[in-house]
PDB file of N, CA and C in Angstrom:
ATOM      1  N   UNK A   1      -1.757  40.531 -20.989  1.00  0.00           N
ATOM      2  CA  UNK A   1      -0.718  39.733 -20.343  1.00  0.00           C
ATOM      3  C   UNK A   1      -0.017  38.896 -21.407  1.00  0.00           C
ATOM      4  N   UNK A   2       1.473  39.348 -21.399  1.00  0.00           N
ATOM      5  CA  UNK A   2       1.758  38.457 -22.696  1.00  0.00           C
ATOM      6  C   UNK A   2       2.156  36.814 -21.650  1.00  0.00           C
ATOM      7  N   UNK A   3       1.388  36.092 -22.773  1.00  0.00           N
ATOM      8  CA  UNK A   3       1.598  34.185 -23.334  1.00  0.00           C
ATOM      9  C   UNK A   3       3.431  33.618 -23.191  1.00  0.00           C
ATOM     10  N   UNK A   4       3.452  34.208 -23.765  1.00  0.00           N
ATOM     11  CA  UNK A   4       4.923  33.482 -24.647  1.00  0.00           C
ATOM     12  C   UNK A   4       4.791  33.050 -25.709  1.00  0.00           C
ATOM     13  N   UNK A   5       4.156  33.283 -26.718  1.00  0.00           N
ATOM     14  CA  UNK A   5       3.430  32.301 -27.588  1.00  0.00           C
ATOM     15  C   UNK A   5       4.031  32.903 -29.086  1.00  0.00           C
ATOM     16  N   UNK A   6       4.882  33.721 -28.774  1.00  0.00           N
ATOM     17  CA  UNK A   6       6.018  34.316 -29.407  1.00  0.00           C
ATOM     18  C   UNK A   6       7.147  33.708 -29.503  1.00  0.00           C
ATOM     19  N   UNK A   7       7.682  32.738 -28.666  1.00  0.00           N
ATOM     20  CA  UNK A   7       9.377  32.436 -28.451  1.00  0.00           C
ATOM     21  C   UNK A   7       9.206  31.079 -28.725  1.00  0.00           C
ATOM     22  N   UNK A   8       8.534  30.129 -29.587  1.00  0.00           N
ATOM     23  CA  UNK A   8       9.205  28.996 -30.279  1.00  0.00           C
ATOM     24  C   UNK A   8       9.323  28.087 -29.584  1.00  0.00           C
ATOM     25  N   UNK A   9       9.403  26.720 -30.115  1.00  0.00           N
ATOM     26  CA  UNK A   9       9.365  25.184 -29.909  1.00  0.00           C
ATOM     27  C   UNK A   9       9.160  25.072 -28.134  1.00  0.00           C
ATOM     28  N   UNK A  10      10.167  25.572 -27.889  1.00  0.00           N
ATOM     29  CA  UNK A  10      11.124  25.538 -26.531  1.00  0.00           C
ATOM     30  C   UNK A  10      10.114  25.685 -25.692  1.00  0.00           C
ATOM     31  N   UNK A  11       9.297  27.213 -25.630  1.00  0.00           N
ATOM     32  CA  UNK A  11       8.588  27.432 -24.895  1.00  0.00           C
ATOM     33  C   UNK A  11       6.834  26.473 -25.051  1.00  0.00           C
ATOM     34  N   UNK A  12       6.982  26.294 -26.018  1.00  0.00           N
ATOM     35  CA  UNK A  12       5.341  25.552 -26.618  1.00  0.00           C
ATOM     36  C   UNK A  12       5.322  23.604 -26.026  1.00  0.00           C
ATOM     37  N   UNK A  13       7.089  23.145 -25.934  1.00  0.00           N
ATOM     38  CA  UNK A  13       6.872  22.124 -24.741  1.00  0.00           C
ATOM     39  C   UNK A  13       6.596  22.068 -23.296  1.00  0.00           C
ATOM     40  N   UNK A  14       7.506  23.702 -23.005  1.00  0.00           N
ATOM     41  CA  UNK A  14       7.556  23.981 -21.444  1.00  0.00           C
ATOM     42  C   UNK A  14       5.727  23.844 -20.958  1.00  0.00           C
ATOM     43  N   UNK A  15       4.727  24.619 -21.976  1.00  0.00           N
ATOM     44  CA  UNK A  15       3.936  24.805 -21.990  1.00  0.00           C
ATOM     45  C   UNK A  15       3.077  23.854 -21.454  1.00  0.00           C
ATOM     46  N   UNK A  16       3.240  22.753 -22.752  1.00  0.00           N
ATOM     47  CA  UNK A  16       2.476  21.308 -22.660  1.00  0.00           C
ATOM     48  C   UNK A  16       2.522  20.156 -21.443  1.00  0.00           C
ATOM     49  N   UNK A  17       4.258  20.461 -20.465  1.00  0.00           N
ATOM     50  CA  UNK A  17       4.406  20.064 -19.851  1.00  0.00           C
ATOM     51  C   UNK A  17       3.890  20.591 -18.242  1.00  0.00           C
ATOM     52  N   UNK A  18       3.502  22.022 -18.751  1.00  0.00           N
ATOM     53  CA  UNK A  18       2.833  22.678 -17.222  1.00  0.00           C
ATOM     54  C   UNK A  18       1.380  22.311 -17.178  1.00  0.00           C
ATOM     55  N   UNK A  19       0.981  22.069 -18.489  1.00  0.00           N
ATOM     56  CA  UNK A  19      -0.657  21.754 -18.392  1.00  0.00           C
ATOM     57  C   UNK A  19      -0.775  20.310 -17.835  1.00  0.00           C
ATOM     58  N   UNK A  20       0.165  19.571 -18.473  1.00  0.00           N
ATOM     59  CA  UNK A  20       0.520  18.019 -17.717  1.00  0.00           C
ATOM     60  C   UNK A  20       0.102  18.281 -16.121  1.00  0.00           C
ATOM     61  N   UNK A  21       0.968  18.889 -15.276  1.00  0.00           N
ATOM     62  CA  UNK A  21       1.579  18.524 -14.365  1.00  0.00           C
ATOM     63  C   UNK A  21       0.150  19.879 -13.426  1.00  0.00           C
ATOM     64  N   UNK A  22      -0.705  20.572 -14.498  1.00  0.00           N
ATOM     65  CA  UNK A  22      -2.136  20.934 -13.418  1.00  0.00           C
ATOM     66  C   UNK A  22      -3.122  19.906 -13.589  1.00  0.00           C
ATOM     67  N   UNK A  23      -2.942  19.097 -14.833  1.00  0.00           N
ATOM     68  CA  UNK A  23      -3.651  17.969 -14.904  1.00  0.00           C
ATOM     69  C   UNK A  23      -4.351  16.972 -13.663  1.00  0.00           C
ATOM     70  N   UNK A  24      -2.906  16.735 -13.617  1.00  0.00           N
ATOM     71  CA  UNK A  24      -1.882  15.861 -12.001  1.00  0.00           C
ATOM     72  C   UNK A  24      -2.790  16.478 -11.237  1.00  0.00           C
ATOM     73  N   UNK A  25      -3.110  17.300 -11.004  1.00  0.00           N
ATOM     74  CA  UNK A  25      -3.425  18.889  -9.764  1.00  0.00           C
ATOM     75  C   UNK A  25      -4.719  18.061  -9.800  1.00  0.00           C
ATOM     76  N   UNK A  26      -5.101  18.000 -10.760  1.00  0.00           N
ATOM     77  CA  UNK A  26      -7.142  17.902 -10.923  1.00  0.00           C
ATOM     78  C   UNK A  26      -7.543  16.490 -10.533  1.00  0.00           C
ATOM     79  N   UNK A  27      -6.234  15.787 -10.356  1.00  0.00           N
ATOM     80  CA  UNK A  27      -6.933  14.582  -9.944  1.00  0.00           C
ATOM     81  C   UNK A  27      -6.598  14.550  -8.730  1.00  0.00           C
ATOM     82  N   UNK A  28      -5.897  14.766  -7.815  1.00  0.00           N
ATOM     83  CA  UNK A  28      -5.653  14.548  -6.097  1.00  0.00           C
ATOM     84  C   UNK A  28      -6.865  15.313  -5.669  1.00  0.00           C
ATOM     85  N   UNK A  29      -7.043  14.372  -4.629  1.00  0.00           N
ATOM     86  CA  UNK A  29      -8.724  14.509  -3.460  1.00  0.00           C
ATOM     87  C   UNK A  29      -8.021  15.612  -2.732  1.00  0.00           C
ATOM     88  N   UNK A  30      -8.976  15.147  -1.870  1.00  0.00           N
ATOM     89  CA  UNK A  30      -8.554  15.968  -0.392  1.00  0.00           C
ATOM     90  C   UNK A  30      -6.985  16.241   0.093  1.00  0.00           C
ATOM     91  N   UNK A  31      -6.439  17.117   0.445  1.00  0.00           N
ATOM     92  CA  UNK A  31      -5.244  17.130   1.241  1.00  0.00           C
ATOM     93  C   UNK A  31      -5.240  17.733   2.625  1.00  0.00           C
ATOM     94  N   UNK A  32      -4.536  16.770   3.356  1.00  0.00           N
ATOM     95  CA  UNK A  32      -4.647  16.978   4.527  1.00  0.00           C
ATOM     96  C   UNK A  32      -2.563  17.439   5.199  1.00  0.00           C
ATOM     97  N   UNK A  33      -2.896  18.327   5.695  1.00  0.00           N
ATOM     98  CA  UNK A  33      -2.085  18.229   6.663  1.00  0.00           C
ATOM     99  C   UNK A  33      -1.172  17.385   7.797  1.00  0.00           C
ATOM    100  N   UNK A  34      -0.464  17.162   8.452  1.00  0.00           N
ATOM    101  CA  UNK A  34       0.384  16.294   8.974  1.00  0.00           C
ATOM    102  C   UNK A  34       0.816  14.926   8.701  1.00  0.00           C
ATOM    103  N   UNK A  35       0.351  13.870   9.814  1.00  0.00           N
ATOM    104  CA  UNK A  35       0.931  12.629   9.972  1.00  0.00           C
ATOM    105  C   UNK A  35       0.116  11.464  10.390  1.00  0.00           C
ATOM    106  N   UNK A  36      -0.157  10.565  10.014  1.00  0.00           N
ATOM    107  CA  UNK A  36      -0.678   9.974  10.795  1.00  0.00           C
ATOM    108  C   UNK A  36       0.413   8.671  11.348  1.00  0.00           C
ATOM    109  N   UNK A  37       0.084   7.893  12.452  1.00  0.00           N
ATOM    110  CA  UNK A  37       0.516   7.145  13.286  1.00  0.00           C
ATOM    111  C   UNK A  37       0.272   6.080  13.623  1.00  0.00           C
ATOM    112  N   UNK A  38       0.798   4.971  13.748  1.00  0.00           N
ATOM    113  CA  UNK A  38      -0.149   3.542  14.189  1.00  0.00           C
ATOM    114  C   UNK A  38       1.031   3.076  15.539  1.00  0.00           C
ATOM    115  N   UNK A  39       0.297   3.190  16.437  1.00  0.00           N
ATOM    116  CA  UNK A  39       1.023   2.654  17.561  1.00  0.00           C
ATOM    117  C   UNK A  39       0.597   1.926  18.653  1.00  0.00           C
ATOM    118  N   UNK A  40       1.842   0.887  19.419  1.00  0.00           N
ATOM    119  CA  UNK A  40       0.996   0.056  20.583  1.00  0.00           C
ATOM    120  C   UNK A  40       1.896   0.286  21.457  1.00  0.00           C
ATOM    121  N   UNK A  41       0.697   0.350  22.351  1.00  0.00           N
ATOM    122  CA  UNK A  41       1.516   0.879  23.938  1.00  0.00           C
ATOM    123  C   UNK A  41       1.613  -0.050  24.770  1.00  0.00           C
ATOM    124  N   UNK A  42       2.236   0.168  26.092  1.00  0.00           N
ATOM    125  CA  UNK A  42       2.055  -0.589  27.471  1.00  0.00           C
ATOM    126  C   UNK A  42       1.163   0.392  28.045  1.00  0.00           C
ATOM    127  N   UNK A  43       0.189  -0.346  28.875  1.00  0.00           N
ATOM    128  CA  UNK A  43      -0.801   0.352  30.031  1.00  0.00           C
ATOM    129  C   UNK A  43       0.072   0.291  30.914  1.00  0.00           C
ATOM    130  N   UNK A  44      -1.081   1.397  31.982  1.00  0.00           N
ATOM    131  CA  UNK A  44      -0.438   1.431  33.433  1.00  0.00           C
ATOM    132  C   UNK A  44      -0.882   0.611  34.263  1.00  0.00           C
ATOM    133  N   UNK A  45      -1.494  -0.195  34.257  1.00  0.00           N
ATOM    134  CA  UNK A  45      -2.204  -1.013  35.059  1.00  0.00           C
ATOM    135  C   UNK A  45      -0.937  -2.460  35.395  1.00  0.00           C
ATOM    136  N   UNK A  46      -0.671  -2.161  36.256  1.00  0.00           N
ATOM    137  CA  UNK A  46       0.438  -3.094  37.483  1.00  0.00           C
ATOM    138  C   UNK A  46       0.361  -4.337  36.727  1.00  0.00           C
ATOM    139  N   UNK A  47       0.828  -5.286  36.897  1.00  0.00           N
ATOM    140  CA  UNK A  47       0.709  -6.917  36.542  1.00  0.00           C
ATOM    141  C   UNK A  47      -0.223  -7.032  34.999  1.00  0.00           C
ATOM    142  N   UNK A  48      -0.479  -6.328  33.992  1.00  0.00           N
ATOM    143  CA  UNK A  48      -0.662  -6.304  32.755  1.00  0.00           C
ATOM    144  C   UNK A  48       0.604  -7.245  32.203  1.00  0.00           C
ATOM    145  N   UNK A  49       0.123  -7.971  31.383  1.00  0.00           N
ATOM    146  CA  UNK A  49       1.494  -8.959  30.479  1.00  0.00           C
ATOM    147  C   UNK A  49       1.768  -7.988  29.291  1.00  0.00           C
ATOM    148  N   UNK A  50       1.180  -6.459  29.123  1.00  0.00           N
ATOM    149  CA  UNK A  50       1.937  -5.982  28.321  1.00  0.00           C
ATOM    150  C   UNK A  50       3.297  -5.077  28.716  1.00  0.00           C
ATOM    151  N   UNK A  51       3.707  -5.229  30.412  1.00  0.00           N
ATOM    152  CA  UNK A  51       4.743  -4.784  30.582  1.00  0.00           C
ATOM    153  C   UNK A  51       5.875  -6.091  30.532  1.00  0.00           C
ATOM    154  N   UNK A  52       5.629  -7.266  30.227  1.00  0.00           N
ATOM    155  CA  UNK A  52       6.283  -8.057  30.352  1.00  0.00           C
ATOM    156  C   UNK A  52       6.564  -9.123  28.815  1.00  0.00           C
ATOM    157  N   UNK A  53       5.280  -9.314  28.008  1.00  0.00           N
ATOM    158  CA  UNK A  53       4.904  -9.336  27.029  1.00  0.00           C
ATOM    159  C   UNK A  53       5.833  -8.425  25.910  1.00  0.00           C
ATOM    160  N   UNK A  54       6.400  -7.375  24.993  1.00  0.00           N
ATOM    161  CA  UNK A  54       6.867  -6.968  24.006  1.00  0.00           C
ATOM    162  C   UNK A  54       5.322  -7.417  22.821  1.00  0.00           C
ATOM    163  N   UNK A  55       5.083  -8.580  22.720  1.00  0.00           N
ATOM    164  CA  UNK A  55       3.954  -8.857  21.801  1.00  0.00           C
ATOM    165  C   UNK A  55       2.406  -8.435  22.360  1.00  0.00           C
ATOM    166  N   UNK A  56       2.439  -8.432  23.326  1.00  0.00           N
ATOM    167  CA  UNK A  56       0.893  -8.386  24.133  1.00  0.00           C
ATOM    168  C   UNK A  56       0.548  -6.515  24.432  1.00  0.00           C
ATOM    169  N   UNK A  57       1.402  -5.820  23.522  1.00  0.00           N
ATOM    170  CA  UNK A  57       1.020  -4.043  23.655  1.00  0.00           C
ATOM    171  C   UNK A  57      -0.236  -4.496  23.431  1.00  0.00           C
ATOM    172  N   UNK A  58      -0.740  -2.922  23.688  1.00  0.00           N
ATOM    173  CA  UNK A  58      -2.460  -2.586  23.353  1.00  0.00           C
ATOM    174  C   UNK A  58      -1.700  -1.942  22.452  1.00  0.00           C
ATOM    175  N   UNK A  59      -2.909  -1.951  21.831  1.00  0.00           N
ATOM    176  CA  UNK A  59      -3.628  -1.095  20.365  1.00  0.00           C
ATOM    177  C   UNK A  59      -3.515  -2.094  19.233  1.00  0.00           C
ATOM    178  N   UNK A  60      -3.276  -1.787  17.913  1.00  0.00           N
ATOM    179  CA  UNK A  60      -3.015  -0.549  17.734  1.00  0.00           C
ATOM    180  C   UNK A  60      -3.750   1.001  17.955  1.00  0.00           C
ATOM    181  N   UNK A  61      -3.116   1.856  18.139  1.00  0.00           N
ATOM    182  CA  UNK A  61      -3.607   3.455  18.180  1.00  0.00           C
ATOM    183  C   UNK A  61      -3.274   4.205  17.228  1.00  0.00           C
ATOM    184  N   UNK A  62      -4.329   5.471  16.102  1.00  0.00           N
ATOM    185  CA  UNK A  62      -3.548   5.827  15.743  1.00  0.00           C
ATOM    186  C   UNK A  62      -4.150   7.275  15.700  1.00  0.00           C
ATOM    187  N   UNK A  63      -3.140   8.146  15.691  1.00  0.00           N
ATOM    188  CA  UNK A  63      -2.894   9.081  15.807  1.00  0.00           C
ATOM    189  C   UNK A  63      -2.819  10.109  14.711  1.00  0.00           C
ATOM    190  N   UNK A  64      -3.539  11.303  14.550  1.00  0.00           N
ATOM    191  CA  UNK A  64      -2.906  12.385  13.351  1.00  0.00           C
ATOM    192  C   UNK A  64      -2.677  13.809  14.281  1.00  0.00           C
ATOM    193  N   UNK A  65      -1.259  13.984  14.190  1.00  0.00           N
ATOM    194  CA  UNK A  65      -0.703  14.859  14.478  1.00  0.00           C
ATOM    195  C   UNK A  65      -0.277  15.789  13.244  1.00  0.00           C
ATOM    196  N   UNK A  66      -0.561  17.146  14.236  1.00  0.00           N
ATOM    197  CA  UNK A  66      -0.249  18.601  13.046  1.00  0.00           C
ATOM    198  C   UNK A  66      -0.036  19.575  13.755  1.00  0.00           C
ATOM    199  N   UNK A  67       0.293  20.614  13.239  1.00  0.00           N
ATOM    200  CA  UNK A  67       0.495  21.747  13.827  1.00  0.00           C
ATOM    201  C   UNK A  67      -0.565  23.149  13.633  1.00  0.00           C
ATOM    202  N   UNK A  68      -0.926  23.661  14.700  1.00  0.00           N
ATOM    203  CA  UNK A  68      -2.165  24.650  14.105  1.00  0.00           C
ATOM    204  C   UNK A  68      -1.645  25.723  14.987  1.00  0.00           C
ATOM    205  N   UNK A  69      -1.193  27.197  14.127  1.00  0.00           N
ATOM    206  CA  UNK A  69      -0.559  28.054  14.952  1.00  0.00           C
ATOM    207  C   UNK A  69       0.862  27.712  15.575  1.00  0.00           C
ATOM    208  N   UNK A  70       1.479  27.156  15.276  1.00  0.00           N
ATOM    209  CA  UNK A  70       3.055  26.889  15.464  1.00  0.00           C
ATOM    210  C   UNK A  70       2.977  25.985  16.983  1.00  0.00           C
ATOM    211  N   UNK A  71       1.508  25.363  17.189  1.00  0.00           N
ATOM    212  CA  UNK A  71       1.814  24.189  18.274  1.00  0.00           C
ATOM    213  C   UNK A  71       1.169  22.834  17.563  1.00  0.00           C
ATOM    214  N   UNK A  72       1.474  22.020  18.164  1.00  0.00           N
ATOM    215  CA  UNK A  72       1.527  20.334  17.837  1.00  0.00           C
ATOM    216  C   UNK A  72       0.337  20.058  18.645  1.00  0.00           C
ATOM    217  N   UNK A  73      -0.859  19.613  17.654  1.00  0.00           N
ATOM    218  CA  UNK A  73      -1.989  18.547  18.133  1.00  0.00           C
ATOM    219  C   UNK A  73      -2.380  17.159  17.875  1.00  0.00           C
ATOM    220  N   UNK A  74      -2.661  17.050  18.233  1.00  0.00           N
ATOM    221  CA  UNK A  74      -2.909  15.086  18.389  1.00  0.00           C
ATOM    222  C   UNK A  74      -3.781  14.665  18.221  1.00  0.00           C
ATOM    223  N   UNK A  75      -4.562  14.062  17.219  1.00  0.00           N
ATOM    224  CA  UNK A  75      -6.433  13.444  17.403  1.00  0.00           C
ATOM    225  C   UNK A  75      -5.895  12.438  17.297  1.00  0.00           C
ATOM    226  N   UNK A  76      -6.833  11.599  18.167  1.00  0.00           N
ATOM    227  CA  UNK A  76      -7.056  10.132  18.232  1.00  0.00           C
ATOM    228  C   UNK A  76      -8.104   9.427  17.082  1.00  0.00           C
ATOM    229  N   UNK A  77      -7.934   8.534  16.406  1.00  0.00           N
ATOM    230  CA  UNK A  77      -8.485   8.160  15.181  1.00  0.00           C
ATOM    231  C   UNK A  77      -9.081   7.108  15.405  1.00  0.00           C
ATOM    232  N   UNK A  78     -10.014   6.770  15.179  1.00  0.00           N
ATOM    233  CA  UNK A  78     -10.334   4.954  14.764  1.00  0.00           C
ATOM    234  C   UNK A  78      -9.566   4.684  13.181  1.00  0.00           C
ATOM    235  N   UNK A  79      -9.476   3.136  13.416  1.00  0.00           N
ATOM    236  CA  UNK A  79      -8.527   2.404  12.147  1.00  0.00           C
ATOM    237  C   UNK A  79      -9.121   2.966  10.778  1.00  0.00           C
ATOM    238  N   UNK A  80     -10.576   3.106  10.366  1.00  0.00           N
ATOM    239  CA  UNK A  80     -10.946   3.263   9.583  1.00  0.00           C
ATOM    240  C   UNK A  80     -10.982   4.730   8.670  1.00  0.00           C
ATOM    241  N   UNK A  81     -11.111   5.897   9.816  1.00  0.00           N
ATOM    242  CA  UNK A  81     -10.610   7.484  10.041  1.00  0.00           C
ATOM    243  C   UNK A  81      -9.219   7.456   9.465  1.00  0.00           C
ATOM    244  N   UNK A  82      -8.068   6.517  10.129  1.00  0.00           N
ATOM    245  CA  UNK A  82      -7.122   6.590   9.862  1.00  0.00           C
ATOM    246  C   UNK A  82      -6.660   6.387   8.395  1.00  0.00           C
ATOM    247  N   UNK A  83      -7.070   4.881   8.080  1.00  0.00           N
ATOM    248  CA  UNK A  83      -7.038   5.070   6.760  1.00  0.00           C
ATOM    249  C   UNK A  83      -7.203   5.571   5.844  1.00  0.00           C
ATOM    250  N   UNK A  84      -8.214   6.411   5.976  1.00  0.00           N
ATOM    251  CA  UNK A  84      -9.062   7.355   4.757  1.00  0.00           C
ATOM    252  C   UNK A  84      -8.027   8.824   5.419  1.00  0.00           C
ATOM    253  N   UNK A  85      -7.727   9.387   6.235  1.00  0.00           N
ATOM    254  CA  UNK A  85      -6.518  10.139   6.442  1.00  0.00           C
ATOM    255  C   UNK A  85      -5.168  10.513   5.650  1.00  0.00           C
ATOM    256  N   UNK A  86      -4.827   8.678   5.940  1.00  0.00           N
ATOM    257  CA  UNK A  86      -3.609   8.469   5.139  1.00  0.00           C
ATOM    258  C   UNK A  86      -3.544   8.943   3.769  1.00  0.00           C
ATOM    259  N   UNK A  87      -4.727   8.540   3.425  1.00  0.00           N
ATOM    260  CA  UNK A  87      -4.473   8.778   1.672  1.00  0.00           C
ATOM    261  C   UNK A  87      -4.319  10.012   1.469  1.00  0.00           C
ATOM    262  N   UNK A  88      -5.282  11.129   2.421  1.00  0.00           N
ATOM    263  CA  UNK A  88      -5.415  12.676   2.162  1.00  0.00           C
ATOM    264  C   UNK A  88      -4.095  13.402   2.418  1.00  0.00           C
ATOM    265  N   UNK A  89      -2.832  12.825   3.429  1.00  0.00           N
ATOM    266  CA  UNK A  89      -2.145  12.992   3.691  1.00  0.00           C
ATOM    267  C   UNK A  89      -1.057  12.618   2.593  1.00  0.00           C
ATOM    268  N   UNK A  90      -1.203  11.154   2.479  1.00  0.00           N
ATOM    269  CA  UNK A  90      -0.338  11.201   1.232  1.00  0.00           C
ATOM    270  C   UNK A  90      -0.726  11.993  -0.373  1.00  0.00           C
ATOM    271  N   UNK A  91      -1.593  12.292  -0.485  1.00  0.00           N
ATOM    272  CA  UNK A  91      -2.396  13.331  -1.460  1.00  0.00           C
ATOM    273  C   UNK A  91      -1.616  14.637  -1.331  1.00  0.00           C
ATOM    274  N   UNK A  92      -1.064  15.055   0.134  1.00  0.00           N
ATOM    275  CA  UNK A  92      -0.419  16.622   0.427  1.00  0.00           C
ATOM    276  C   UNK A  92       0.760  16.421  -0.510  1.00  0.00           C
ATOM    277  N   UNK A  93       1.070  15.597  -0.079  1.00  0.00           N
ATOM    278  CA  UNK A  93       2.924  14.823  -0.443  1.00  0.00           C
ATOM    279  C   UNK A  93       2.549  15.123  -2.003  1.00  0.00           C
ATOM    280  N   UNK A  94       1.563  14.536  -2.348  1.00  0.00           N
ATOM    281  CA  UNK A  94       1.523  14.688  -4.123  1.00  0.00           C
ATOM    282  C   UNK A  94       1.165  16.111  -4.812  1.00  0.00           C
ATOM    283  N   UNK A  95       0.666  16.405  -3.864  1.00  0.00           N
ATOM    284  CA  UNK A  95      -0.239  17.948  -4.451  1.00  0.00           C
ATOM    285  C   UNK A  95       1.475  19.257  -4.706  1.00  0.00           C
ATOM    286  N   UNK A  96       2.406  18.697  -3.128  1.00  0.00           N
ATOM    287  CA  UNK A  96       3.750  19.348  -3.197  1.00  0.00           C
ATOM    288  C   UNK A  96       4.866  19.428  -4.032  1.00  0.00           C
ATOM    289  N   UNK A  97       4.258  17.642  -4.950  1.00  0.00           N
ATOM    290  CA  UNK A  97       5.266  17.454  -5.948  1.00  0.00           C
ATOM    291  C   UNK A  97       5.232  18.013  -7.164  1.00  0.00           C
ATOM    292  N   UNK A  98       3.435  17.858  -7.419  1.00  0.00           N
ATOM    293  CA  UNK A  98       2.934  18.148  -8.984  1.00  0.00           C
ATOM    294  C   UNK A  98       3.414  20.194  -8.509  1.00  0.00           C
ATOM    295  N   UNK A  99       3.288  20.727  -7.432  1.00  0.00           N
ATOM    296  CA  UNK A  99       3.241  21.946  -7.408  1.00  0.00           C
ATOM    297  C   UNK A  99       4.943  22.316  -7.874  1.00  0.00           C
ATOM    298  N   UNK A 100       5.526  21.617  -7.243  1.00  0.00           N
ATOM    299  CA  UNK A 100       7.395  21.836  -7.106  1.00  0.00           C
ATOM    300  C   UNK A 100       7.380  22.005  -8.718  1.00  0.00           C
ATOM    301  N   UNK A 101       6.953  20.799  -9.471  1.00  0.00           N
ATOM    302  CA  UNK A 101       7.186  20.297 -11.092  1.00  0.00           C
ATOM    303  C   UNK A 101       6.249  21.641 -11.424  1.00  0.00           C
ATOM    304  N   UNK A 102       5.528  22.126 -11.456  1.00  0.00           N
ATOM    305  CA  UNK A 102       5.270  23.451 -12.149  1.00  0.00           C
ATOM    306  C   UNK A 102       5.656  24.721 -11.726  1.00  0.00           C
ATOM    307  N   UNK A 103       6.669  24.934 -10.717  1.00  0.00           N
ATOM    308  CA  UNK A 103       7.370  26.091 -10.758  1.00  0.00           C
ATOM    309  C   UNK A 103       8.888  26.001 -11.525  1.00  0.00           C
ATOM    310  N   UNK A 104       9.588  24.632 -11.691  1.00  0.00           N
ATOM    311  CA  UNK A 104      10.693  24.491 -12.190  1.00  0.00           C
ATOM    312  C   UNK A 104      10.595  24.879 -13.395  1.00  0.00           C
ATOM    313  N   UNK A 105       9.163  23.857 -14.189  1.00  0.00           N
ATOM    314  CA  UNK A 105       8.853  23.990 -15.522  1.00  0.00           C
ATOM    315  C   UNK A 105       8.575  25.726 -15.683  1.00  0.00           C
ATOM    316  N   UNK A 106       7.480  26.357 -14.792  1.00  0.00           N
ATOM    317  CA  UNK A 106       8.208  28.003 -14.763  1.00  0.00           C
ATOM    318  C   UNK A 106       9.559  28.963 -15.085  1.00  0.00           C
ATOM    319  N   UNK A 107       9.919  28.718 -14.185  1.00  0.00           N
ATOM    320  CA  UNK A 107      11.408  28.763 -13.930  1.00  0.00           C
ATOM    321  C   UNK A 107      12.522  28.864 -15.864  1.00  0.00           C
ATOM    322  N   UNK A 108      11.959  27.224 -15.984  1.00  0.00           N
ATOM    323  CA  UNK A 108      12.840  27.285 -17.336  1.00  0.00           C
ATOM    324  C   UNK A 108      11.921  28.339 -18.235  1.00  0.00           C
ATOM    325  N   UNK A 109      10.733  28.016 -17.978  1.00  0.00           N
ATOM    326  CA  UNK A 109      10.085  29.133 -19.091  1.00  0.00           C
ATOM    327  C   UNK A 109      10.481  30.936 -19.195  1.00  0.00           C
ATOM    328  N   UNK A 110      10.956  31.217 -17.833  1.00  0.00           N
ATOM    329  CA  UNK A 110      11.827  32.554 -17.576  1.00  0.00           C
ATOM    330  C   UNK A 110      12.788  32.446 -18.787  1.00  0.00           C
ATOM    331  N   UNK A 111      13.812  31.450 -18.354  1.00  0.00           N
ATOM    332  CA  UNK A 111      14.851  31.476 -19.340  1.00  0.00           C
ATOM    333  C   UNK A 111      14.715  31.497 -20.992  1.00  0.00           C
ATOM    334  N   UNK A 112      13.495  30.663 -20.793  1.00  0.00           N
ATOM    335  CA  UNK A 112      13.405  30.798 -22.245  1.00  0.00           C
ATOM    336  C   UNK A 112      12.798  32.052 -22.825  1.00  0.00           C
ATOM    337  N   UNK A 113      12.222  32.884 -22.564  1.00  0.00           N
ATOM    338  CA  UNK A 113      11.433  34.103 -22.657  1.00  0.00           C
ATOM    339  C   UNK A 113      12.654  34.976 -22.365  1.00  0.00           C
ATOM    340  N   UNK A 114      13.680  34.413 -21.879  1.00  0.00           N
ATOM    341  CA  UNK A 114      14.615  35.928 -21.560  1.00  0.00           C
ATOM    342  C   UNK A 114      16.086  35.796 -22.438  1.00  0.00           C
ATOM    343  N   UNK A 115      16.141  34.867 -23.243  1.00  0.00           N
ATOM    344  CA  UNK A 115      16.675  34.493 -23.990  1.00  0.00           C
ATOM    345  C   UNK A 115      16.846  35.492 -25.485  1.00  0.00           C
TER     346      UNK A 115
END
């Protein structure tokens, strides 16, 4: 399988900069899928002061919603679930970026190899 290790300067940064950016790769945890949610509701319960209240909602609630098979599910979380969620979730967000940054850095390496 040829390297590139033939075509000069150009390609020997593209290089340094893809190992960078699996680096990136080796340090994100867990990734999770969807969203999570923090929300407060009104009950149904008649004469509650949270239909009258704006400050007196219940919860907070929170929620991680995703999709499994092209439908939308919902788990209910405790605060603490949630938090440790969030991060795995925001971890996806990062895992998408460091991935995006090593196909571009790809990408130019085409050009430079076809040069």
């Amino acid at each position: 399988m040829a390297d590139g290790s033939d075509k000069g300067q150009g390609f020997d940064k593209l290089r340094k900069k893809f190992e960078a950016y699996k680096e990136e790769l080796c340090r994100i945890g867990f990734i999770l899928p969807g969203s999570i949610t923090k929300r407060y509701v009104r009950c149904g319960t008649p004469g509650c002061k949270c239909h009258n209240d704006p400050g007196s909602l219940h919860g907070p609630y929170y929620d991680w919603t995703r999709k499994i098979r092209g439908k939308t599910v919902t788990v209910r979380l405790k605060e603490n679930e949630a938090l440790l969620l969030m991060e795995w979730v925001e971890n996806k967000k990062q895992f998408k970026k460091a991935v995006s940054k090593m196909e571009n850095v790809t990408l130019e390496a085409v050009k430079e190899i076809r040069v």
